[in-house]
PDB file of N, CA and C in Angstrom:
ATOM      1  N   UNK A   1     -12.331  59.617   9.605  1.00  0.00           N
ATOM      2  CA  UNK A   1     -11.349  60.589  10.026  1.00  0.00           C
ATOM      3  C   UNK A   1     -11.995  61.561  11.008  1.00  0.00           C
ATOM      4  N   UNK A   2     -11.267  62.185  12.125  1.00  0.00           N
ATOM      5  CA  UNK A   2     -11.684  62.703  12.940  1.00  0.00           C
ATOM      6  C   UNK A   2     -11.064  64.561  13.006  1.00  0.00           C
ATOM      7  N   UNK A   3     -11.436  65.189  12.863  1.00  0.00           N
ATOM      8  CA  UNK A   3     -11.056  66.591  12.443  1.00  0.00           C
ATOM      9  C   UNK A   3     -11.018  67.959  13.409  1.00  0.00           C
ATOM     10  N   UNK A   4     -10.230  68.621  13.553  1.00  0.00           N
ATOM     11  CA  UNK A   4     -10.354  69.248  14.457  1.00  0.00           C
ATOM     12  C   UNK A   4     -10.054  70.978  13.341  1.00  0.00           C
ATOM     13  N   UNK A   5     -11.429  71.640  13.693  1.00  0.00           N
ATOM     14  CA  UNK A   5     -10.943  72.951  12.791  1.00  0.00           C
ATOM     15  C   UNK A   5     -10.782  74.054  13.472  1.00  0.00           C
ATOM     16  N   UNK A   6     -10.106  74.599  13.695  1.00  0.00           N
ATOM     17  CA  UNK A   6      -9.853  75.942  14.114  1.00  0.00           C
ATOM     18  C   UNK A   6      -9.891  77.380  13.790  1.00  0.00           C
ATOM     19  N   UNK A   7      -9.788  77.105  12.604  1.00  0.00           N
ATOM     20  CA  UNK A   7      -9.985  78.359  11.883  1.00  0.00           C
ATOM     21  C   UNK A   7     -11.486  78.150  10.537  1.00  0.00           C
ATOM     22  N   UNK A   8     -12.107  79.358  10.913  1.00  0.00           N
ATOM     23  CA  UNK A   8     -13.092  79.736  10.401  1.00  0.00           C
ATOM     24  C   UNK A   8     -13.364  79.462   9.153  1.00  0.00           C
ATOM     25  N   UNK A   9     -12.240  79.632   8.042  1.00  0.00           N
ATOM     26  CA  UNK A   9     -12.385  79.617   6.534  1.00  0.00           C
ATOM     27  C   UNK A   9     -12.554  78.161   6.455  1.00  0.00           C
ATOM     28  N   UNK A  10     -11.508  77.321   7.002  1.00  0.00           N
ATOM     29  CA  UNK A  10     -11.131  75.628   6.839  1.00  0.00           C
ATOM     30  C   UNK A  10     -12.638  74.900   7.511  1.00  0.00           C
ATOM     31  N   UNK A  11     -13.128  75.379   8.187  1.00  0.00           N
ATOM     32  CA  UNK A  11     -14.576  74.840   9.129  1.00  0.00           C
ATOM     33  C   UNK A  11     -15.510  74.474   7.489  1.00  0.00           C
ATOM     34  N   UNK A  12     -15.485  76.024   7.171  1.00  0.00           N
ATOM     35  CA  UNK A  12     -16.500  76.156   6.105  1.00  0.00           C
ATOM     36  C   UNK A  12     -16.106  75.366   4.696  1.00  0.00           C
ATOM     37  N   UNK A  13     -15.272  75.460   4.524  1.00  0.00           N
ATOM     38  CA  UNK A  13     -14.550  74.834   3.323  1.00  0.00           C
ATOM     39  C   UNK A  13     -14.669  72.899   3.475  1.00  0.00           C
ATOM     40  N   UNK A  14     -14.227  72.206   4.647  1.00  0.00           N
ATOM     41  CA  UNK A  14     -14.878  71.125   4.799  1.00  0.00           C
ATOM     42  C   UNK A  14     -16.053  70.878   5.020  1.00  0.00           C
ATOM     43  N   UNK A  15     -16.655  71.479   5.516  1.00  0.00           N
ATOM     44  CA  UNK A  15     -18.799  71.730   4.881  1.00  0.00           C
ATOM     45  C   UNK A  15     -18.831  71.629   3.950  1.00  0.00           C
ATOM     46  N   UNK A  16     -18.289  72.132   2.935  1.00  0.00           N
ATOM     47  CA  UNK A  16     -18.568  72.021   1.496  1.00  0.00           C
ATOM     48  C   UNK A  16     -18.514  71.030   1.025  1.00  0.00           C
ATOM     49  N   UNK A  17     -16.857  70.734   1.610  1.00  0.00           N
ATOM     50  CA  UNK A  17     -16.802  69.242   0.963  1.00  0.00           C
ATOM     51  C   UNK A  17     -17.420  67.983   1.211  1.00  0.00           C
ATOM     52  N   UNK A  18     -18.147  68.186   2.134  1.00  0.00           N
ATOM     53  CA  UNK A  18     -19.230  67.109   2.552  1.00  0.00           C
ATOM     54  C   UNK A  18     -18.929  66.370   4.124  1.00  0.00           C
ATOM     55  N   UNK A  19     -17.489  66.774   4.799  1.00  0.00           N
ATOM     56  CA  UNK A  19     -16.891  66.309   5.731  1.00  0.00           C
ATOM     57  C   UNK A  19     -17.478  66.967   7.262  1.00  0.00           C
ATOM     58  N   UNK A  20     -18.139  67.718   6.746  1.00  0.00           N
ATOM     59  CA  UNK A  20     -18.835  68.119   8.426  1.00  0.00           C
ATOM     60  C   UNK A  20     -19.060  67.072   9.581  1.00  0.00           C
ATOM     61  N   UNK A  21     -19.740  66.104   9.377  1.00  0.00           N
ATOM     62  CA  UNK A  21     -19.903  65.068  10.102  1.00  0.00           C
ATOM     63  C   UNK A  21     -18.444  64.400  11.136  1.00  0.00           C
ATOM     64  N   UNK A  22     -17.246  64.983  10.311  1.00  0.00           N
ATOM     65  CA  UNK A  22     -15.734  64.360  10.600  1.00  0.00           C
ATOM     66  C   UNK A  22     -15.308  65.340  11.508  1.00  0.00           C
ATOM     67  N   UNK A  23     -16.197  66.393  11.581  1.00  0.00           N
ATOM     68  CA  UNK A  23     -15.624  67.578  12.668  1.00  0.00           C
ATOM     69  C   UNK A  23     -16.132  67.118  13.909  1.00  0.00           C
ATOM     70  N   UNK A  24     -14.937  66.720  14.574  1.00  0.00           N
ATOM     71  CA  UNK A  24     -15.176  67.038  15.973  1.00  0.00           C
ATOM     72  C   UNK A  24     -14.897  68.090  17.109  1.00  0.00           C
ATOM     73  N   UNK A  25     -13.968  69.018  16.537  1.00  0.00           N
ATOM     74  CA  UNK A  25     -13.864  70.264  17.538  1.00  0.00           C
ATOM     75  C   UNK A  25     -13.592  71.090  16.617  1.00  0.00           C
ATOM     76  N   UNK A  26     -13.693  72.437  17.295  1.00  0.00           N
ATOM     77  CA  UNK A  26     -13.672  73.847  16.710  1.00  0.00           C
ATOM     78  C   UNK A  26     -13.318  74.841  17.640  1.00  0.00           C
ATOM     79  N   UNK A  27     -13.814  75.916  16.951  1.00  0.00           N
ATOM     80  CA  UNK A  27     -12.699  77.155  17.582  1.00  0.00           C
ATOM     81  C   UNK A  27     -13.963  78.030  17.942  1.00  0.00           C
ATOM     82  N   UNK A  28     -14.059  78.616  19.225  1.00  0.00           N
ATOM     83  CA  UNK A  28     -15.375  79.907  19.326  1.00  0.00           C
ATOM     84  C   UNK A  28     -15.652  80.649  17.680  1.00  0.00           C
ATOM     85  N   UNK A  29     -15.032  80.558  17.219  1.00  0.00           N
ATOM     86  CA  UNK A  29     -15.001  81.464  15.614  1.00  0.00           C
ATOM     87  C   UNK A  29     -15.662  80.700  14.839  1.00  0.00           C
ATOM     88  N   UNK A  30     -15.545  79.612  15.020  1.00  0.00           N
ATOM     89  CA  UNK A  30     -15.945  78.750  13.527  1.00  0.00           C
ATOM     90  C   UNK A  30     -17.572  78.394  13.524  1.00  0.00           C
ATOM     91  N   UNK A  31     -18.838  78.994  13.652  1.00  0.00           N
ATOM     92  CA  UNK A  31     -19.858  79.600  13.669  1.00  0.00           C
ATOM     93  C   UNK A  31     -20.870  79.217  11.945  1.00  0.00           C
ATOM     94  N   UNK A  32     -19.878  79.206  10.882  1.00  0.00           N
ATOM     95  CA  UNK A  32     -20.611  78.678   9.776  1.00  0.00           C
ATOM     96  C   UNK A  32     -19.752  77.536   9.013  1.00  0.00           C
ATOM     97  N   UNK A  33     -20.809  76.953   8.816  1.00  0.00           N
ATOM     98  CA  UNK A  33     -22.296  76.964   8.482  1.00  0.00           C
ATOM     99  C   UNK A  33     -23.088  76.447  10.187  1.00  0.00           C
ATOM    100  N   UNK A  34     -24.453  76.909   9.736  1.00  0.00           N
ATOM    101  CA  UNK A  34     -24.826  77.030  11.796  1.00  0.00           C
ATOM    102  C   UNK A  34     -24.993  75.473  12.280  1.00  0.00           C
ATOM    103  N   UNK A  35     -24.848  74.733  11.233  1.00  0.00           N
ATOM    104  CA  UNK A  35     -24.406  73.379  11.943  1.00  0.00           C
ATOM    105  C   UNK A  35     -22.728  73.313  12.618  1.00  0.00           C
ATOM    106  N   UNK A  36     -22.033  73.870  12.364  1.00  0.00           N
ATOM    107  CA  UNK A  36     -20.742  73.906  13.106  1.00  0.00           C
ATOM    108  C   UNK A  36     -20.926  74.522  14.075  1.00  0.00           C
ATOM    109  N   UNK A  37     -22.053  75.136  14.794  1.00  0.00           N
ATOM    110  CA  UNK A  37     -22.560  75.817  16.080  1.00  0.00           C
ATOM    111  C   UNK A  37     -22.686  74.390  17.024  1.00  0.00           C
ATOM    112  N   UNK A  38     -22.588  73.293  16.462  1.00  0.00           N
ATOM    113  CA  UNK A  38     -23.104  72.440  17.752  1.00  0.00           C
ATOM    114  C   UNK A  38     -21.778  71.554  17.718  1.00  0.00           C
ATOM    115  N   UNK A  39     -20.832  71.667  17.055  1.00  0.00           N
ATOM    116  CA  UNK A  39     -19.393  71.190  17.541  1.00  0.00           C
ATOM    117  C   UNK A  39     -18.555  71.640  18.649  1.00  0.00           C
ATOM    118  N   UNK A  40     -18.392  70.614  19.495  1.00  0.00           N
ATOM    119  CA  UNK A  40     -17.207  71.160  20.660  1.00  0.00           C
ATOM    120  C   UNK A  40     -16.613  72.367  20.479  1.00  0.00           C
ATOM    121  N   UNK A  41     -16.343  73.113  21.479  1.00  0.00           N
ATOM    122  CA  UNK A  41     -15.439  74.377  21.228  1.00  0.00           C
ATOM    123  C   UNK A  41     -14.035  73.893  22.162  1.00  0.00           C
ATOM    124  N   UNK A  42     -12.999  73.990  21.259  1.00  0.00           N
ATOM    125  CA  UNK A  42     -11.517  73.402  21.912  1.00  0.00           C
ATOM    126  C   UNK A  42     -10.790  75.190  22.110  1.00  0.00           C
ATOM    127  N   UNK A  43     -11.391  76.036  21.465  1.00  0.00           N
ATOM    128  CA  UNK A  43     -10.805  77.171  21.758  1.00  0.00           C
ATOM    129  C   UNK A  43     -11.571  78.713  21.714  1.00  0.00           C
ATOM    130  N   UNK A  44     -10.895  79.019  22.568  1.00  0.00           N
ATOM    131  CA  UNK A  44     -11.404  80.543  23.033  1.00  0.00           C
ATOM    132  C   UNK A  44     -10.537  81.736  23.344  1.00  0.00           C
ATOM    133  N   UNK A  45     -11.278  83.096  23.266  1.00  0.00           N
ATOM    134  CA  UNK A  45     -10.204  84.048  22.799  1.00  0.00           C
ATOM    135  C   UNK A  45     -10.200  84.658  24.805  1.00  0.00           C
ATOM    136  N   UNK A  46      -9.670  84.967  24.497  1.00  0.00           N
ATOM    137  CA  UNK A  46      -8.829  85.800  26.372  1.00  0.00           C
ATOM    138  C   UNK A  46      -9.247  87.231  25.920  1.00  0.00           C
ATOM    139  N   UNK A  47     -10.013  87.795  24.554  1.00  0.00           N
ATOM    140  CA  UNK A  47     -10.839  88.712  24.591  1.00  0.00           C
ATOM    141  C   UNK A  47     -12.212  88.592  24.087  1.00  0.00           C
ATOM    142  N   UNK A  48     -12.555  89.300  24.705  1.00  0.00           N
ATOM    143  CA  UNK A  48     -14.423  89.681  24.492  1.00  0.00           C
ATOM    144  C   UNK A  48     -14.948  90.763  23.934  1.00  0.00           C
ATOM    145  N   UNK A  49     -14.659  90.623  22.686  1.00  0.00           N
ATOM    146  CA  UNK A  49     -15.254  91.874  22.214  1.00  0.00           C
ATOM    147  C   UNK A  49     -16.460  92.620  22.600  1.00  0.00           C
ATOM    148  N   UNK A  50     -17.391  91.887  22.645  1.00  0.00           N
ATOM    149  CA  UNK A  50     -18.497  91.623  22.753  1.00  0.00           C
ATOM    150  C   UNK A  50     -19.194  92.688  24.227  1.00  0.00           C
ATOM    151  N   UNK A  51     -17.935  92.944  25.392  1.00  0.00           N
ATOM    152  CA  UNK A  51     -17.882  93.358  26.773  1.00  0.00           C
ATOM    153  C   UNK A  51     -16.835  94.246  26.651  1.00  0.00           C
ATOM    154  N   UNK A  52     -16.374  94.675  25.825  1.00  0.00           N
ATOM    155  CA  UNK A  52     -14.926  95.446  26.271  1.00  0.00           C
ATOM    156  C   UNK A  52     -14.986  96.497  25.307  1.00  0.00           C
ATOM    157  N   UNK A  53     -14.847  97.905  25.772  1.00  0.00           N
ATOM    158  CA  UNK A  53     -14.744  98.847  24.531  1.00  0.00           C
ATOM    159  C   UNK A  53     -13.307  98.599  23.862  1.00  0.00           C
ATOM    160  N   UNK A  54     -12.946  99.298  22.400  1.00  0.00           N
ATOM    161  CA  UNK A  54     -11.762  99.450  21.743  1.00  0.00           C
ATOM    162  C   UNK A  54     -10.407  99.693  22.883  1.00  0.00           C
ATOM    163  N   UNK A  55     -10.752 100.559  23.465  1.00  0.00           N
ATOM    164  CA  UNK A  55      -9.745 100.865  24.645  1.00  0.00           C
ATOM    165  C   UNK A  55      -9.330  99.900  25.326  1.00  0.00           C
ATOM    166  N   UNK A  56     -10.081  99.353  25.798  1.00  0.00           N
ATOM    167  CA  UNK A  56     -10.510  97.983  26.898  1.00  0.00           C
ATOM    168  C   UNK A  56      -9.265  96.615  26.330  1.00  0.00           C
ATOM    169  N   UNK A  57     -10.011  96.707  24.739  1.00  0.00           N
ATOM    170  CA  UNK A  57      -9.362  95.385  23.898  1.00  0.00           C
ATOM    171  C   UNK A  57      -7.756  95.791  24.071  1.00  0.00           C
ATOM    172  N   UNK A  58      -7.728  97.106  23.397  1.00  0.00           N
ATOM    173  CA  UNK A  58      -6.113  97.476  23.045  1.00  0.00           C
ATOM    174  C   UNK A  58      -5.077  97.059  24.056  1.00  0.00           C
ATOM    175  N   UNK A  59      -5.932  97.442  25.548  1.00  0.00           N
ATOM    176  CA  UNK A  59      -5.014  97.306  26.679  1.00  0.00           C
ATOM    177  C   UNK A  59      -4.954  95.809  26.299  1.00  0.00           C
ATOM    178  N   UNK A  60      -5.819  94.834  26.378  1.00  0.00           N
ATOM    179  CA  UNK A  60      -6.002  93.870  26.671  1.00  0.00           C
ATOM    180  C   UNK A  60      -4.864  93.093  25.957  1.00  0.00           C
ATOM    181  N   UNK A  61      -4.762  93.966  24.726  1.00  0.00           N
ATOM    182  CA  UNK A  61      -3.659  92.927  23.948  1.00  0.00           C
ATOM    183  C   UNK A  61      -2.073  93.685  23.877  1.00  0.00           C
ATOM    184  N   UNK A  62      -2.140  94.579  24.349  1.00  0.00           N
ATOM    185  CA  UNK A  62      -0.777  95.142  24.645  1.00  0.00           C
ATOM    186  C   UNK A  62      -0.272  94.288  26.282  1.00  0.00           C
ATOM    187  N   UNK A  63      -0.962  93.896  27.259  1.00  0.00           N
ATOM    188  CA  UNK A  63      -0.869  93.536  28.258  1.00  0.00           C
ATOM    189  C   UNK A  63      -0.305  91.927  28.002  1.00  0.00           C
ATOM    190  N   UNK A  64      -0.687  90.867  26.670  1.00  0.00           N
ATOM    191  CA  UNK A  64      -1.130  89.683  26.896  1.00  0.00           C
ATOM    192  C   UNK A  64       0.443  89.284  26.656  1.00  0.00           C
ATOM    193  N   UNK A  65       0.160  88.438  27.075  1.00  0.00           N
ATOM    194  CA  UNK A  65       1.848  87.574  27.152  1.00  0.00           C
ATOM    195  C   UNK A  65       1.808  86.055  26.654  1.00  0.00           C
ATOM    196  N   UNK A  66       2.347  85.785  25.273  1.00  0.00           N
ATOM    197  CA  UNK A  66       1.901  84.941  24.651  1.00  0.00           C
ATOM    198  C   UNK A  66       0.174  85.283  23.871  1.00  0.00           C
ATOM    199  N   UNK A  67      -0.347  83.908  23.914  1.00  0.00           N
ATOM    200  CA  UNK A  67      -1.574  84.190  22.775  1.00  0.00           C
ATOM    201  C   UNK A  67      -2.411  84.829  23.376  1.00  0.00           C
ATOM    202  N   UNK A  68      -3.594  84.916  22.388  1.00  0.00           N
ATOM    203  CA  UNK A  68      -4.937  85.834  22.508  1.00  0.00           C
ATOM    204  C   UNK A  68      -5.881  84.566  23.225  1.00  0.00           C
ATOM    205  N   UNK A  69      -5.944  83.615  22.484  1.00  0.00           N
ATOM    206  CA  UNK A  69      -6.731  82.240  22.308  1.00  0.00           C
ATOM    207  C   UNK A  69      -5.794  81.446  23.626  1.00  0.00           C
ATOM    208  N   UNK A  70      -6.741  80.766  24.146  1.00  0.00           N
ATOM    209  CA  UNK A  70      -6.929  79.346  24.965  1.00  0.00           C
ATOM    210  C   UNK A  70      -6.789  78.375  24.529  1.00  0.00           C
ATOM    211  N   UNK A  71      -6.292  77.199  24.257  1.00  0.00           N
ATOM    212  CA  UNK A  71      -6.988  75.619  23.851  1.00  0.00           C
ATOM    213  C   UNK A  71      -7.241  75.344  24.731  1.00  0.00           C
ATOM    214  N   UNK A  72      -7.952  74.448  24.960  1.00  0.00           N
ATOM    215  CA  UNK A  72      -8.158  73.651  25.958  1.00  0.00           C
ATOM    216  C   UNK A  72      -7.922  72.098  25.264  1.00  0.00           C
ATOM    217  N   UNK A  73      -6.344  71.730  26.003  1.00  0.00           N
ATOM    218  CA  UNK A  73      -5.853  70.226  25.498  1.00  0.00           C
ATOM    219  C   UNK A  73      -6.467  69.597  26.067  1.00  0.00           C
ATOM    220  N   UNK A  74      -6.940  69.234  26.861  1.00  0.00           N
ATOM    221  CA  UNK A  74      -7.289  68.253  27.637  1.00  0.00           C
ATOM    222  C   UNK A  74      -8.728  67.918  26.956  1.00  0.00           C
ATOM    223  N   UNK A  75      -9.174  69.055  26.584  1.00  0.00           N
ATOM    224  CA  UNK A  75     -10.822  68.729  25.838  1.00  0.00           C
ATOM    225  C   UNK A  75     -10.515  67.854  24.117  1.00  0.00           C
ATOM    226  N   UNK A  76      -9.534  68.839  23.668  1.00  0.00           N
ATOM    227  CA  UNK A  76      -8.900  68.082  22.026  1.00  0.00           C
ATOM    228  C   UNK A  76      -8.125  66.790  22.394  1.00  0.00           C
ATOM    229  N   UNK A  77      -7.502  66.566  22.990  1.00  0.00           N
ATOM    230  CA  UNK A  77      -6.799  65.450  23.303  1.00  0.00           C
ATOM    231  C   UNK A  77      -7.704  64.149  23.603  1.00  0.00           C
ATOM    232  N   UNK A  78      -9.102  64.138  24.278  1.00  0.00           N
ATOM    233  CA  UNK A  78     -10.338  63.949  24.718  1.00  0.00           C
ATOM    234  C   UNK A  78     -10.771  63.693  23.528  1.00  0.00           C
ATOM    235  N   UNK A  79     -11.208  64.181  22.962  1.00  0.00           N
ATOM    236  CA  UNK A  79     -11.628  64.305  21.748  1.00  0.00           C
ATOM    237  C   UNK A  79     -11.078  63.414  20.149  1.00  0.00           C
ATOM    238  N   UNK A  80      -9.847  63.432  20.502  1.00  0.00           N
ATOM    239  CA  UNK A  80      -8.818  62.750  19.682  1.00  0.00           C
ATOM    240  C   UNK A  80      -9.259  62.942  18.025  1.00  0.00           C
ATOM    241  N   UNK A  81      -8.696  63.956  17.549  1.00  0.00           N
ATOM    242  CA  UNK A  81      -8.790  64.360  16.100  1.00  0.00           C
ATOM    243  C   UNK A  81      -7.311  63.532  15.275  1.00  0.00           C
ATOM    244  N   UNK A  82      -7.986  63.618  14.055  1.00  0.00           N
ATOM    245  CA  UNK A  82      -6.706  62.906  13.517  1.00  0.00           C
ATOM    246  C   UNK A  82      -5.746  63.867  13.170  1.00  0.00           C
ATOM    247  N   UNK A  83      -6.480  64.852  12.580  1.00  0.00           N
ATOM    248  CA  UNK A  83      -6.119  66.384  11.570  1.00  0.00           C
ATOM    249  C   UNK A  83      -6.395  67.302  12.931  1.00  0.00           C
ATOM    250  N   UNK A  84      -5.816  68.368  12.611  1.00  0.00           N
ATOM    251  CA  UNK A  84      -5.757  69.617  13.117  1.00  0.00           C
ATOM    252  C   UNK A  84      -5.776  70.875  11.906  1.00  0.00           C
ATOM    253  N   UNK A  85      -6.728  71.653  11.564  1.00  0.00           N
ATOM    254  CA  UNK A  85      -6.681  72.670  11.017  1.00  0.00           C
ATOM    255  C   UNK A  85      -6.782  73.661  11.761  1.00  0.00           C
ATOM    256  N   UNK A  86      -5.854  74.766  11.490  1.00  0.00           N
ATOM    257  CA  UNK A  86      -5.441  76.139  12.283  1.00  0.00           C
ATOM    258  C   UNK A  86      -4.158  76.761  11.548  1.00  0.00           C
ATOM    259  N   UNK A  87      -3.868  77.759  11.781  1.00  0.00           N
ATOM    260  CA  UNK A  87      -3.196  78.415  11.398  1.00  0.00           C
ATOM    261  C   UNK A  87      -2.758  79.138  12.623  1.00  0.00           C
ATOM    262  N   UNK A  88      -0.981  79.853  12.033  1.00  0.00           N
ATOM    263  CA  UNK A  88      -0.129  80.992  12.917  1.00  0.00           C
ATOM    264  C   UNK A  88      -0.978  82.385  13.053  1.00  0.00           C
ATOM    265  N   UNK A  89      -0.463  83.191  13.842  1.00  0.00           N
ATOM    266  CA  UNK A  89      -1.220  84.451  14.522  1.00  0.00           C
ATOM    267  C   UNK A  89       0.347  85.253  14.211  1.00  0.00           C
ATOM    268  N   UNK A  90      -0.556  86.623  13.414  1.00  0.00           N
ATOM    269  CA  UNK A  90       0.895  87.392  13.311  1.00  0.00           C
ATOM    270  C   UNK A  90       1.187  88.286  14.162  1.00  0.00           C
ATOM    271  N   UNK A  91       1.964  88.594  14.772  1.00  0.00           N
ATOM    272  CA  UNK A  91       2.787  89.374  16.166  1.00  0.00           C
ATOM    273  C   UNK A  91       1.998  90.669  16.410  1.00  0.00           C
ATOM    274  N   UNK A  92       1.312  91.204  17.073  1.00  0.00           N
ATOM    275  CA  UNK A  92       0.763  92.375  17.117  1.00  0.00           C
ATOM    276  C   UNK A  92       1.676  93.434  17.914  1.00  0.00           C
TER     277      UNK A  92
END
């Protein structure tokens, strides 16, 4: 099976279960366990915390139209997962 995780908790939770190996893409977030550091990244956020003060972000997401996050289909589609784990984003 070929797996695609997106969200952070579900990454870690199939580590556990022994399925790491079945991951083929992930989300900039999904970071543990630090072997999920060397899985494809299919998604990314349109903010940077990391570069942007609080101010910076706020605008950033009062401004955004639609999501925060990127996929990149063409890389998951590429990739061809069987599963998709991810979850909805609640309305800010």
């Amino acid at each position: 099976m070929r797996i695609a995780s997106l969200q952070p908790t579900a990454t870690e939770i199939l580590y556990a279960l022994g399925l790491g190996r079945s991951i083929v893409a992930r989300s900039h977030e999904c970071t543990y366990p630090p072997a999920a550091r060397r899985k494809p990244v299919v998604v990314t956020s349109v903010i940077d915390p990391g570069r942007m003060s609080q101010r910076e972000i706020d605008a950033a997401v009062r401004r955004a139209k639609g999501s925060l996050y990127r996929v990149d289909a063409a890389r998951l589609n590429a990739l061809a997962p069987d599963i998709v784990f991810t979850q909805s984003l609640c309305d800010v």
